[in-house]
PDB file of N, CA and C in Angstrom:
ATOM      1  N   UNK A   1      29.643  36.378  -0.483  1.00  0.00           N
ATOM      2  CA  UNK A   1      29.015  37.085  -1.588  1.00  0.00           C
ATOM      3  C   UNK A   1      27.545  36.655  -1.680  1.00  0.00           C
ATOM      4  N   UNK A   2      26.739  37.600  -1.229  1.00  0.00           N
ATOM      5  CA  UNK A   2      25.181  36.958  -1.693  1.00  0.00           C
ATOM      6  C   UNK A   2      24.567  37.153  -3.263  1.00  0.00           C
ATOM      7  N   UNK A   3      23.938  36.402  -3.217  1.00  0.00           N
ATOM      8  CA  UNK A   3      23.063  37.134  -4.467  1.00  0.00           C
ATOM      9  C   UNK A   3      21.449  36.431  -4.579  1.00  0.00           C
ATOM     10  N   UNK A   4      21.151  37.620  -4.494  1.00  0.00           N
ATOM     11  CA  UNK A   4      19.677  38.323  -4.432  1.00  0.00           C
ATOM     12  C   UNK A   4      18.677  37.764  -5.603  1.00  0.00           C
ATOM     13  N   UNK A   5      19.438  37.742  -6.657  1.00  0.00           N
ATOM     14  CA  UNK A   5      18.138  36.843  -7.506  1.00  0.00           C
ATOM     15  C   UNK A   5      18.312  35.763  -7.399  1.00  0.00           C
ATOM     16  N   UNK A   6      18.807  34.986  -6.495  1.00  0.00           N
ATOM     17  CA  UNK A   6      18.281  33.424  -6.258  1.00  0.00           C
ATOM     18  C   UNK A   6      17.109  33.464  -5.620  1.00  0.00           C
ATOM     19  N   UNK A   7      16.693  34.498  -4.336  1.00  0.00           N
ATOM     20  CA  UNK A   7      15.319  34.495  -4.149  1.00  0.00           C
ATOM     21  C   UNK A   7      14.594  34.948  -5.240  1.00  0.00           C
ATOM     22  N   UNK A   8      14.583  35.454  -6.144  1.00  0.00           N
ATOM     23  CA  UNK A   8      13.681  35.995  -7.153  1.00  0.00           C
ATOM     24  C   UNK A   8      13.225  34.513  -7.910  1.00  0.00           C
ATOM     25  N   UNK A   9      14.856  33.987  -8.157  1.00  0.00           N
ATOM     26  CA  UNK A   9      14.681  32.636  -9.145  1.00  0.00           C
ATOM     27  C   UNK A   9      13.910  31.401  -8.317  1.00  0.00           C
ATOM     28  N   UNK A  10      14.068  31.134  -7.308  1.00  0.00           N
ATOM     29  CA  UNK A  10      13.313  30.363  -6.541  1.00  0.00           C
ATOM     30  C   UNK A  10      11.674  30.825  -6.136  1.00  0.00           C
ATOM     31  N   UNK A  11      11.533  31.700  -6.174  1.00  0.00           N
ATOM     32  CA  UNK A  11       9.655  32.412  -6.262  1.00  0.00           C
ATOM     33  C   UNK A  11       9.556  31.830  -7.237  1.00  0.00           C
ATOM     34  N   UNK A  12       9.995  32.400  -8.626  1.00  0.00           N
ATOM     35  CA  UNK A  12       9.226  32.245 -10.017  1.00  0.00           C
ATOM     36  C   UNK A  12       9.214  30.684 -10.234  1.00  0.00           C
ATOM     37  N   UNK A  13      10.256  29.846  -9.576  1.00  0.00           N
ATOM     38  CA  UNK A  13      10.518  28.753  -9.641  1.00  0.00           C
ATOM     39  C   UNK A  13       8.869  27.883  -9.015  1.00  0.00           C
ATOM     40  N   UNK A  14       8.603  28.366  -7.896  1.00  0.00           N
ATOM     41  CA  UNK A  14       7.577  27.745  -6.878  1.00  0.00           C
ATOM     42  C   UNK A  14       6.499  28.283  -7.581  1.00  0.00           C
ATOM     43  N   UNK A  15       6.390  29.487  -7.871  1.00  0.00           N
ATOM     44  CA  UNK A  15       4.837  29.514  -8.897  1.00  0.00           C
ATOM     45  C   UNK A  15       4.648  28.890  -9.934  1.00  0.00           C
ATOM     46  N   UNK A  16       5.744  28.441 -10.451  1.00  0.00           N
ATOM     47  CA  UNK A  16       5.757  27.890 -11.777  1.00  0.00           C
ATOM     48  C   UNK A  16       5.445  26.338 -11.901  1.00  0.00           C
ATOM     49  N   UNK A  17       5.818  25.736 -11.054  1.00  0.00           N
ATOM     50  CA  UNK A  17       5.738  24.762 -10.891  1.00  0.00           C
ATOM     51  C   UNK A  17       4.247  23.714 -10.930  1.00  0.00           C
ATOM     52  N   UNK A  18       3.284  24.446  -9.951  1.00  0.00           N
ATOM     53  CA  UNK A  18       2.184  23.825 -10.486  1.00  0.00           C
ATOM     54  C   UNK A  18       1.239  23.960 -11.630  1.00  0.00           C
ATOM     55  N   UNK A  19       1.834  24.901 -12.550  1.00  0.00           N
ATOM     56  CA  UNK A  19       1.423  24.802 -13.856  1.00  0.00           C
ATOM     57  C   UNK A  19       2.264  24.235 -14.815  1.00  0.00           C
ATOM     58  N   UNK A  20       3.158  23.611 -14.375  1.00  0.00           N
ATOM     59  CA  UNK A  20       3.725  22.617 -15.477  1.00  0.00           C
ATOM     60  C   UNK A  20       2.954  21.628 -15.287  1.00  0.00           C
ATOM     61  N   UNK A  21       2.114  20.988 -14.422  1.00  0.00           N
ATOM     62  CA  UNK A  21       1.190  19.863 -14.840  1.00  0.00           C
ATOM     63  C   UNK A  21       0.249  20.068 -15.403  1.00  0.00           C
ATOM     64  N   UNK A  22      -0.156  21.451 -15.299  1.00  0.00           N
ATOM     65  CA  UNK A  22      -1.661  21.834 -16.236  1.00  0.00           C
ATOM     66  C   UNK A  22      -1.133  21.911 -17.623  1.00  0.00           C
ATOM     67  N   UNK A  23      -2.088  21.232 -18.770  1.00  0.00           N
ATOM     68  CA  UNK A  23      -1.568  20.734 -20.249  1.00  0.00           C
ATOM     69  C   UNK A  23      -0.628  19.252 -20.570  1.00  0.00           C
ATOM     70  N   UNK A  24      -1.193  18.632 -19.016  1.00  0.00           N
ATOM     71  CA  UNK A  24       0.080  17.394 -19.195  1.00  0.00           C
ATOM     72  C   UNK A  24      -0.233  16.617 -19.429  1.00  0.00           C
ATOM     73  N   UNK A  25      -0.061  15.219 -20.198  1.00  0.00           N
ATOM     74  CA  UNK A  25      -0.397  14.413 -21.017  1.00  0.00           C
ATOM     75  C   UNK A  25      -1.014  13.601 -19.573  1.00  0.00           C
ATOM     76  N   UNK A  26      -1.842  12.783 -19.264  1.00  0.00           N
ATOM     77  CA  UNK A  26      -1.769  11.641 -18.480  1.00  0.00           C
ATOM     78  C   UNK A  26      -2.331  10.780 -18.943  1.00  0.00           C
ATOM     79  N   UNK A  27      -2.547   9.627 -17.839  1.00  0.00           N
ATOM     80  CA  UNK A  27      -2.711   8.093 -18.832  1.00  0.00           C
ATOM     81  C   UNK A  27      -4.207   8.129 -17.900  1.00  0.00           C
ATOM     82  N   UNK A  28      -5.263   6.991 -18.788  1.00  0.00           N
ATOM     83  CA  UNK A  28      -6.414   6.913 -18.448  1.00  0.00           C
ATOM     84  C   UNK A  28      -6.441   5.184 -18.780  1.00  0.00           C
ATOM     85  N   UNK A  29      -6.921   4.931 -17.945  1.00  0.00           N
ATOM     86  CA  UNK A  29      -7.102   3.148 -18.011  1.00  0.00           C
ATOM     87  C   UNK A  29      -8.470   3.228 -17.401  1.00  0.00           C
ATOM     88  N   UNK A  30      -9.144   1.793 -18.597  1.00  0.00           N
ATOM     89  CA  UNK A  30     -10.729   1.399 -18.942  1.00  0.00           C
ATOM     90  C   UNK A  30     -10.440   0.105 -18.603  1.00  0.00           C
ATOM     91  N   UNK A  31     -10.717  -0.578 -17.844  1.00  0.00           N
ATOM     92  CA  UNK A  31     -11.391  -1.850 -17.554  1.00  0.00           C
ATOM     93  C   UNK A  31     -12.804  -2.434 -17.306  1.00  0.00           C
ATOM     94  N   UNK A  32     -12.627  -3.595 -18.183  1.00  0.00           N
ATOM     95  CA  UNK A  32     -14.407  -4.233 -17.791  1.00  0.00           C
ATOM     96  C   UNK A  32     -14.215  -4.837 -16.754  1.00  0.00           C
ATOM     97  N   UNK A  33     -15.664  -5.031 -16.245  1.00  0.00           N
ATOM     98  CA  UNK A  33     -15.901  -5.276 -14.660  1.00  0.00           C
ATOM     99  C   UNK A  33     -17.136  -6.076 -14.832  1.00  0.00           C
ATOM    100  N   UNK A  34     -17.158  -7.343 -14.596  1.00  0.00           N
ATOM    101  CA  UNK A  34     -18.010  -8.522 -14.573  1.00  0.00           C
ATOM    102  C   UNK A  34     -18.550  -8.057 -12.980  1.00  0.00           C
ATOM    103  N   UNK A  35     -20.159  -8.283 -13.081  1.00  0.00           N
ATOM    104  CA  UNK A  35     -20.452  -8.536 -11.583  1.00  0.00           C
ATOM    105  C   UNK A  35     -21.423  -6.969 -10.656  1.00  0.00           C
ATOM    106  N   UNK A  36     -21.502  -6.189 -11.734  1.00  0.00           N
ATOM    107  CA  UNK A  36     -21.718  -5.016 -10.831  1.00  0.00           C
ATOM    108  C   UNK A  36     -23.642  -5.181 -11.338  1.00  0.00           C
ATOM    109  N   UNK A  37     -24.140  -5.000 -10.331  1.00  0.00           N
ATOM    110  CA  UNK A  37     -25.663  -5.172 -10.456  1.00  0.00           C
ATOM    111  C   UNK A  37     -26.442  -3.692 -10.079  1.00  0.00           C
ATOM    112  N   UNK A  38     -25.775  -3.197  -9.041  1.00  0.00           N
ATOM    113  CA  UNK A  38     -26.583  -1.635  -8.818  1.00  0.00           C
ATOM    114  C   UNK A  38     -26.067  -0.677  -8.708  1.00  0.00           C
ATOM    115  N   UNK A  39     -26.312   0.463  -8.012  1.00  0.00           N
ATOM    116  CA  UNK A  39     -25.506   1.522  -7.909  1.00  0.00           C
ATOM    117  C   UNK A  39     -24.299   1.698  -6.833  1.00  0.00           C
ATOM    118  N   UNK A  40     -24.652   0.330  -5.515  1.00  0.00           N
ATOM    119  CA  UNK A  40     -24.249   0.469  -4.921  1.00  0.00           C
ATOM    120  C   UNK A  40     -22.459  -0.251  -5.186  1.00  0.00           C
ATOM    121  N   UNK A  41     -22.774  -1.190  -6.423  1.00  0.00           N
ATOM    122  CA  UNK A  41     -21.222  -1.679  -6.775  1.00  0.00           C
ATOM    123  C   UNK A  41     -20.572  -0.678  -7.545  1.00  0.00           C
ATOM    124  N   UNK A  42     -20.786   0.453  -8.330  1.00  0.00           N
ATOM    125  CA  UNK A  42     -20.438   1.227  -8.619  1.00  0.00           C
ATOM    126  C   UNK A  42     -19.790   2.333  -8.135  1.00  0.00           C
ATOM    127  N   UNK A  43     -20.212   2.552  -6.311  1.00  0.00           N
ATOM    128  CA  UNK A  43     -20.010   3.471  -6.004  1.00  0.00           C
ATOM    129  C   UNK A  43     -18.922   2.765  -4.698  1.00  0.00           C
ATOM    130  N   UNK A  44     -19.067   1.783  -4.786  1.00  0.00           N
ATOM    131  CA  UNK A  44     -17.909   0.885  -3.989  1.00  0.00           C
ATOM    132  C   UNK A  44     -16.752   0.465  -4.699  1.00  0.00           C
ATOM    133  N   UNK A  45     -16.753   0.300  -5.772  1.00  0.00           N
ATOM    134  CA  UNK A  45     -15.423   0.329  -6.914  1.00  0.00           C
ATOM    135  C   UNK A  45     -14.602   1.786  -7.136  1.00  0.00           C
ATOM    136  N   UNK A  46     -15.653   2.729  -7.522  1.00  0.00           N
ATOM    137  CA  UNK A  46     -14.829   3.878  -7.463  1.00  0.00           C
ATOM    138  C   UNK A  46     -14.501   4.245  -6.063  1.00  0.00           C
ATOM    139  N   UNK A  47     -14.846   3.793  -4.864  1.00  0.00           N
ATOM    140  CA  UNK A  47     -14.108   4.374  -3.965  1.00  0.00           C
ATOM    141  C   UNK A  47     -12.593   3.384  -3.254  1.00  0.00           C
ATOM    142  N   UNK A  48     -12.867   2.211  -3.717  1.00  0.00           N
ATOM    143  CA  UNK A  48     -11.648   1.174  -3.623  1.00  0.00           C
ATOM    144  C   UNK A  48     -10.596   1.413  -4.477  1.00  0.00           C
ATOM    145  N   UNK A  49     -10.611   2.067  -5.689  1.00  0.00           N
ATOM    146  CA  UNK A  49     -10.036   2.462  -6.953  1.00  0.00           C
ATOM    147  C   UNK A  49      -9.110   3.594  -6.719  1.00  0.00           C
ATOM    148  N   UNK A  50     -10.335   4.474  -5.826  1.00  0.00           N
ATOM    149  CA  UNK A  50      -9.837   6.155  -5.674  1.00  0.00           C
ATOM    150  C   UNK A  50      -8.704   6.021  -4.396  1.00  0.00           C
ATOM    151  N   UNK A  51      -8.479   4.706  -3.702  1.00  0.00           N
ATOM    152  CA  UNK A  51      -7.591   4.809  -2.616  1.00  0.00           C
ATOM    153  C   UNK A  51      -6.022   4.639  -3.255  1.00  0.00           C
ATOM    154  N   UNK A  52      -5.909   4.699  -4.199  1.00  0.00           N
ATOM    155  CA  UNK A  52      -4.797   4.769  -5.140  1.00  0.00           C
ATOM    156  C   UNK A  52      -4.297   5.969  -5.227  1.00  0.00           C
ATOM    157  N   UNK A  53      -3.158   6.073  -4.656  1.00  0.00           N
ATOM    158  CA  UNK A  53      -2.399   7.607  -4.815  1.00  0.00           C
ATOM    159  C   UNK A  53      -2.142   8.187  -6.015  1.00  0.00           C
ATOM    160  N   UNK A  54      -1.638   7.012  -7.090  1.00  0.00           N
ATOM    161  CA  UNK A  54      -1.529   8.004  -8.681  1.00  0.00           C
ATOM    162  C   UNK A  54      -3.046   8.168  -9.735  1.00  0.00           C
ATOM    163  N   UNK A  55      -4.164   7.946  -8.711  1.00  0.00           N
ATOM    164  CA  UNK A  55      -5.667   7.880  -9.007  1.00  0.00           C
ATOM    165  C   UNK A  55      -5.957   8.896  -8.819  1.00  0.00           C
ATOM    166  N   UNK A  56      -6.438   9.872 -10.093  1.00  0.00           N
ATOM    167  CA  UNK A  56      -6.867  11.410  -9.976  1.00  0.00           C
ATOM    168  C   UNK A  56      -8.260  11.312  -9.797  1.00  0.00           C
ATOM    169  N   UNK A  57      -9.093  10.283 -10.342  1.00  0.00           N
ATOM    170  CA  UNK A  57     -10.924  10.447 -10.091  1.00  0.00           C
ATOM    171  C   UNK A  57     -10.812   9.134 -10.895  1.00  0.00           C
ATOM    172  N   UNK A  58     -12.328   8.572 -10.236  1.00  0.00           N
ATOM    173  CA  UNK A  58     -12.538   7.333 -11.169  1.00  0.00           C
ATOM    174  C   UNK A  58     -14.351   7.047 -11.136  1.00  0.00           C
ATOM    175  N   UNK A  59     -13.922   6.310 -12.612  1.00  0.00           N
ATOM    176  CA  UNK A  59     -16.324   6.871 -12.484  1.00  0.00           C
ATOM    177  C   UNK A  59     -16.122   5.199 -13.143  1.00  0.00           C
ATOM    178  N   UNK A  60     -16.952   4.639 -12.226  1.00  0.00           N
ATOM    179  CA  UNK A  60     -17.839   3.300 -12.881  1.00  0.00           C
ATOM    180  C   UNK A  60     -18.779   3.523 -13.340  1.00  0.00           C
ATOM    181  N   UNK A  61     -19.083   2.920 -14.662  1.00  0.00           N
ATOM    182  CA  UNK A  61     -20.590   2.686 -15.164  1.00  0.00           C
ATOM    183  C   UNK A  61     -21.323   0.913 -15.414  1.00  0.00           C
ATOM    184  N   UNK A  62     -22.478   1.535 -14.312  1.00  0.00           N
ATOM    185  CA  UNK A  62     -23.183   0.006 -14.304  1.00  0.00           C
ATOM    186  C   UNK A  62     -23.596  -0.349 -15.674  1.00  0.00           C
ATOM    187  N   UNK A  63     -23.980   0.443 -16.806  1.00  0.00           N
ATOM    188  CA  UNK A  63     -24.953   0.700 -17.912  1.00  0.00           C
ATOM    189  C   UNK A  63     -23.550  -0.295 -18.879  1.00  0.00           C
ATOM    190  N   UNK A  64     -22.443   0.019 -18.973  1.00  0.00           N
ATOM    191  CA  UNK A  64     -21.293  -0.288 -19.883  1.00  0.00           C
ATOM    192  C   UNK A  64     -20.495  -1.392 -18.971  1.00  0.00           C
ATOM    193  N   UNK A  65     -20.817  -1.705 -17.710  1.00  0.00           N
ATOM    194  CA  UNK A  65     -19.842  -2.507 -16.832  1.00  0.00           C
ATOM    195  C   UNK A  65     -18.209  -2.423 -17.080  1.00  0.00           C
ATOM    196  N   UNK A  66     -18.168  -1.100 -17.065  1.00  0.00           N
ATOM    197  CA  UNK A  66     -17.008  -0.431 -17.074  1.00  0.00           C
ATOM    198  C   UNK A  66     -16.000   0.372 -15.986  1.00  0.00           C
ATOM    199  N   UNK A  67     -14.941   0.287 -15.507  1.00  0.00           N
ATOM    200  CA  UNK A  67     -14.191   1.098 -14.840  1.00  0.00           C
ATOM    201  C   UNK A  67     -13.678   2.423 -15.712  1.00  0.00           C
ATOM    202  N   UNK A  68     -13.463   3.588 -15.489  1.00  0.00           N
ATOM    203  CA  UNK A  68     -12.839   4.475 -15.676  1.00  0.00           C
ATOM    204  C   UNK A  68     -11.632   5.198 -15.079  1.00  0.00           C
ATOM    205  N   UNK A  69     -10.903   5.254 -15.364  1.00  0.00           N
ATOM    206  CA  UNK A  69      -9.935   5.726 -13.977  1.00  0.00           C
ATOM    207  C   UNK A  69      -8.837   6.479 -14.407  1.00  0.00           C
ATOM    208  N   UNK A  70      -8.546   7.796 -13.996  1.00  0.00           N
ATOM    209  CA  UNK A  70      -7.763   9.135 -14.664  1.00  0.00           C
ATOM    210  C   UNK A  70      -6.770   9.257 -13.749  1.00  0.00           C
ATOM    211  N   UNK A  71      -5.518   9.039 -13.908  1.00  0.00           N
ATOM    212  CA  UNK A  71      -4.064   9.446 -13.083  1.00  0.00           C
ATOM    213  C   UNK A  71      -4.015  10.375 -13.145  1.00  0.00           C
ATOM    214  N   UNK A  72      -3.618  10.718 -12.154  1.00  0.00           N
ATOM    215  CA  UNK A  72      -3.122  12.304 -12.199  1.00  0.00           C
ATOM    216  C   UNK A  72      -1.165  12.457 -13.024  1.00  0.00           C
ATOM    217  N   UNK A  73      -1.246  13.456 -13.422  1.00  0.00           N
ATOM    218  CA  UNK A  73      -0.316  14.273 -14.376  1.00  0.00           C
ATOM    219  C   UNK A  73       1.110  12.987 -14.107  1.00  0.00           C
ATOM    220  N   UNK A  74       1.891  12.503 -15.009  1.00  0.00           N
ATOM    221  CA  UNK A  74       3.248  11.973 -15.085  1.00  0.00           C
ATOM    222  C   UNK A  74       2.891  10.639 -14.187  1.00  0.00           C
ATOM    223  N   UNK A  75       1.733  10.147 -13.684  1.00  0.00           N
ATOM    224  CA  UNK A  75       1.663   8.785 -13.139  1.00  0.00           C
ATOM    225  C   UNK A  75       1.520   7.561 -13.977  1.00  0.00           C
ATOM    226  N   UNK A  76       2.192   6.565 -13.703  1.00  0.00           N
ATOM    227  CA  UNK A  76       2.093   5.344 -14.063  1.00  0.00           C
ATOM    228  C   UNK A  76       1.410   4.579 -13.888  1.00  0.00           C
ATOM    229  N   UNK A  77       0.239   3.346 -14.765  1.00  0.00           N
ATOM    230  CA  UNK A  77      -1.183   2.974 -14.788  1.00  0.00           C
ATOM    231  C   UNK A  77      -0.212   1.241 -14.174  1.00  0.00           C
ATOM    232  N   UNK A  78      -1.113   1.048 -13.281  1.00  0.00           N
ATOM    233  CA  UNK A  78      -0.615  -0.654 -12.150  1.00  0.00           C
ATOM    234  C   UNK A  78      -1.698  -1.290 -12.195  1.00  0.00           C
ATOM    235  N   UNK A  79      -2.117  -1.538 -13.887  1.00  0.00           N
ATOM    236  CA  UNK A  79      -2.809  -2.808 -13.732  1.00  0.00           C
ATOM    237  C   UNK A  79      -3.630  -4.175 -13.078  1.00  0.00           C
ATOM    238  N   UNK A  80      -1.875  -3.851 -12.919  1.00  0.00           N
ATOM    239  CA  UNK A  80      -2.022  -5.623 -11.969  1.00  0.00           C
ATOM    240  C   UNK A  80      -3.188  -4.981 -10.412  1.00  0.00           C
ATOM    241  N   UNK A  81      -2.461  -4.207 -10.253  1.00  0.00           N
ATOM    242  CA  UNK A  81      -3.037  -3.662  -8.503  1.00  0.00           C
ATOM    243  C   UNK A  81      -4.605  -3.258  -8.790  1.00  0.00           C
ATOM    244  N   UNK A  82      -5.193  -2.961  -9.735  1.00  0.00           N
ATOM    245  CA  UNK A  82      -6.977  -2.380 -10.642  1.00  0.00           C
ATOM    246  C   UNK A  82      -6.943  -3.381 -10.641  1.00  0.00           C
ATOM    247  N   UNK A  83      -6.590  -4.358 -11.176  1.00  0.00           N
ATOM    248  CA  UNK A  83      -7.495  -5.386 -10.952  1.00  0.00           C
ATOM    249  C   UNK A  83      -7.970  -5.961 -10.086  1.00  0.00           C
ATOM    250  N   UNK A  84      -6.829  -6.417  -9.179  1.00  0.00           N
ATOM    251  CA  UNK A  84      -6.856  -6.975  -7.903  1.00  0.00           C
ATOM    252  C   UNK A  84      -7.914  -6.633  -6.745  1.00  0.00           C
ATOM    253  N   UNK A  85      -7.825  -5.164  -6.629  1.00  0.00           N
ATOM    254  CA  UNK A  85      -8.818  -4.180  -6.304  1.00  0.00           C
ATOM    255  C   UNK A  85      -9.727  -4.269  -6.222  1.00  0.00           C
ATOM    256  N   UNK A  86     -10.426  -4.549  -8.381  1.00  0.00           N
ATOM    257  CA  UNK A  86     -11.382  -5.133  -8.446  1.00  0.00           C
ATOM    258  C   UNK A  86     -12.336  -6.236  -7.594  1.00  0.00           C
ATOM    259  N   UNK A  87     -11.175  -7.243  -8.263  1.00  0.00           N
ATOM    260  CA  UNK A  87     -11.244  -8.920  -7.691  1.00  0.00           C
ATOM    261  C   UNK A  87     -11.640  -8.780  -6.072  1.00  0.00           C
ATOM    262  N   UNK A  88     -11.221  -7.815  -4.906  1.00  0.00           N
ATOM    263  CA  UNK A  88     -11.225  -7.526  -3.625  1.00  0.00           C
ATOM    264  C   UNK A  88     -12.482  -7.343  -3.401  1.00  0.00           C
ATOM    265  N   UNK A  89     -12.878  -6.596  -4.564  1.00  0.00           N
ATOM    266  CA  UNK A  89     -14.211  -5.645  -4.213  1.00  0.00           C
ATOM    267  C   UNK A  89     -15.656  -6.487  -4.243  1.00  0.00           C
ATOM    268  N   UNK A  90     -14.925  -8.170  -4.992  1.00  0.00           N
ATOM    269  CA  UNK A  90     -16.124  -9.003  -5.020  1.00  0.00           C
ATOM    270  C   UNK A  90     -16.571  -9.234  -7.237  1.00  0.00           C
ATOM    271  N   UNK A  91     -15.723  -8.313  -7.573  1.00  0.00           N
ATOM    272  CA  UNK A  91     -16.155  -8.441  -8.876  1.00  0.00           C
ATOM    273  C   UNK A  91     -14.857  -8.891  -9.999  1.00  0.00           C
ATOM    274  N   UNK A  92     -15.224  -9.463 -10.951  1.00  0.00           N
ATOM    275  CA  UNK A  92     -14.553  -9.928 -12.026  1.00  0.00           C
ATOM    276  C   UNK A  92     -14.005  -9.043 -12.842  1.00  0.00           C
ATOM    277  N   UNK A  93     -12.608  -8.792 -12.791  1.00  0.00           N
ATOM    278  CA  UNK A  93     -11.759  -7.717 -13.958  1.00  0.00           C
ATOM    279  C   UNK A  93     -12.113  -8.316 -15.495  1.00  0.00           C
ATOM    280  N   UNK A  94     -11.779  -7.499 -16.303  1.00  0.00           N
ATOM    281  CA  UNK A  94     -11.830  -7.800 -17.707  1.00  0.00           C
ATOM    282  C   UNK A  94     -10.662  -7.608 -18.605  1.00  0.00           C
ATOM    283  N   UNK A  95     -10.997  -7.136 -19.851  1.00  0.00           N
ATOM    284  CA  UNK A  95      -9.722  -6.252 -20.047  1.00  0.00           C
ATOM    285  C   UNK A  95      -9.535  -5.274 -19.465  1.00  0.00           C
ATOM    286  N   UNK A  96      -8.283  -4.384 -19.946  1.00  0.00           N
ATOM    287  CA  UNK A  96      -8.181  -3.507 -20.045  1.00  0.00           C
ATOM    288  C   UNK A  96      -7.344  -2.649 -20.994  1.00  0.00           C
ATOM    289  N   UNK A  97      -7.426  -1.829 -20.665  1.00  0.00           N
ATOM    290  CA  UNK A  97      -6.937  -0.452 -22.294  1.00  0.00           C
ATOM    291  C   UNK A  97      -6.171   0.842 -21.351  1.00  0.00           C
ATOM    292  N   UNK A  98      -5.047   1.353 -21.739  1.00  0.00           N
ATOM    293  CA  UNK A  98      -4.487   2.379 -21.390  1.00  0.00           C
ATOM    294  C   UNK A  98      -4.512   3.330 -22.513  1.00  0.00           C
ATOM    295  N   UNK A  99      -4.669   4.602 -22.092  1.00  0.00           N
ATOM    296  CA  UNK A  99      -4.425   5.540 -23.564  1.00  0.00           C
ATOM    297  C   UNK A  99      -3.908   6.526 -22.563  1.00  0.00           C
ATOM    298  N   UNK A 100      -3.596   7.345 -23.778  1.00  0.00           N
ATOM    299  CA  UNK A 100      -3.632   8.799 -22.819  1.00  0.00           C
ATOM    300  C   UNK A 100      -4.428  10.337 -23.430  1.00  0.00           C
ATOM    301  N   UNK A 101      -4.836  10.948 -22.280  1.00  0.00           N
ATOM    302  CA  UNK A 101      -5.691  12.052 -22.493  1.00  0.00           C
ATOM    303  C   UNK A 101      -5.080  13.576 -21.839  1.00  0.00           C
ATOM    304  N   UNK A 102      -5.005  14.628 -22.326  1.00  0.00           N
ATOM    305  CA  UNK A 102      -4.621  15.730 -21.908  1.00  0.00           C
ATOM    306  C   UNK A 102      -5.496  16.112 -21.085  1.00  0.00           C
ATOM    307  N   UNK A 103      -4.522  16.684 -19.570  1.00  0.00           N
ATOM    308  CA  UNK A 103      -4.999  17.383 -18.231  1.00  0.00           C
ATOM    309  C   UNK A 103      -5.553  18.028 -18.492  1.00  0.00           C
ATOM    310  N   UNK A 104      -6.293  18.712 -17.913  1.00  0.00           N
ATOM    311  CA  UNK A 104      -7.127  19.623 -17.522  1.00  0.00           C
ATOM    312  C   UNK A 104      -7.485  20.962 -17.120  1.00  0.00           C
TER     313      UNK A 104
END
């Protein structure tokens, strides 16, 4: 016995799907960062940062000696591993703060 709207239900299924992450809550983690002097530690943190798979974009600011760093949709924020990262990259972690901010 076939039936024919399982392909229908599986299309609407696959289009649908990548807009359930658009409107999705995700988590954003701020850490201070002891140690960054120019542009060039800034732009070497966010790219040590960005090698993180649940890492959607990440912006350092030399001005605030701050990390920024945006998960992408339903990911979980690993601390321990941002920091470390940090610490790798030659610079001193600080705190840090998790919140969360709606996708995009």
């Amino acid at each position: 016995m076939q039936r024919p709207y399982l392909k229908h239900l599986a299309a609407a299924l696959a289009l649908c799907l990548p807009l359930m992450a658009f409107g999705a809550e995700r988590q954003v983690v701020d850490i201070a960062v002891k140690g960054m002097t120019c542009p060039f530690c800034t732009y070497g943190l966010e790219k040590n940062l960005g090698k993180a798979s649940e890492v959607d974009s990440v912006s350092a600011s030399l001005k605030s000696q701050n990390v920024h760093i945006v998960l992408k949709p339903g990911a979980q924020p690993d601390l321990k591993r941002y920091k470390q990262l940090i610490y790798d990259a030659g610079f001193t972690p600080g705190d840090a703060k998790v919140s969360k901010e709606e996708a995009k």
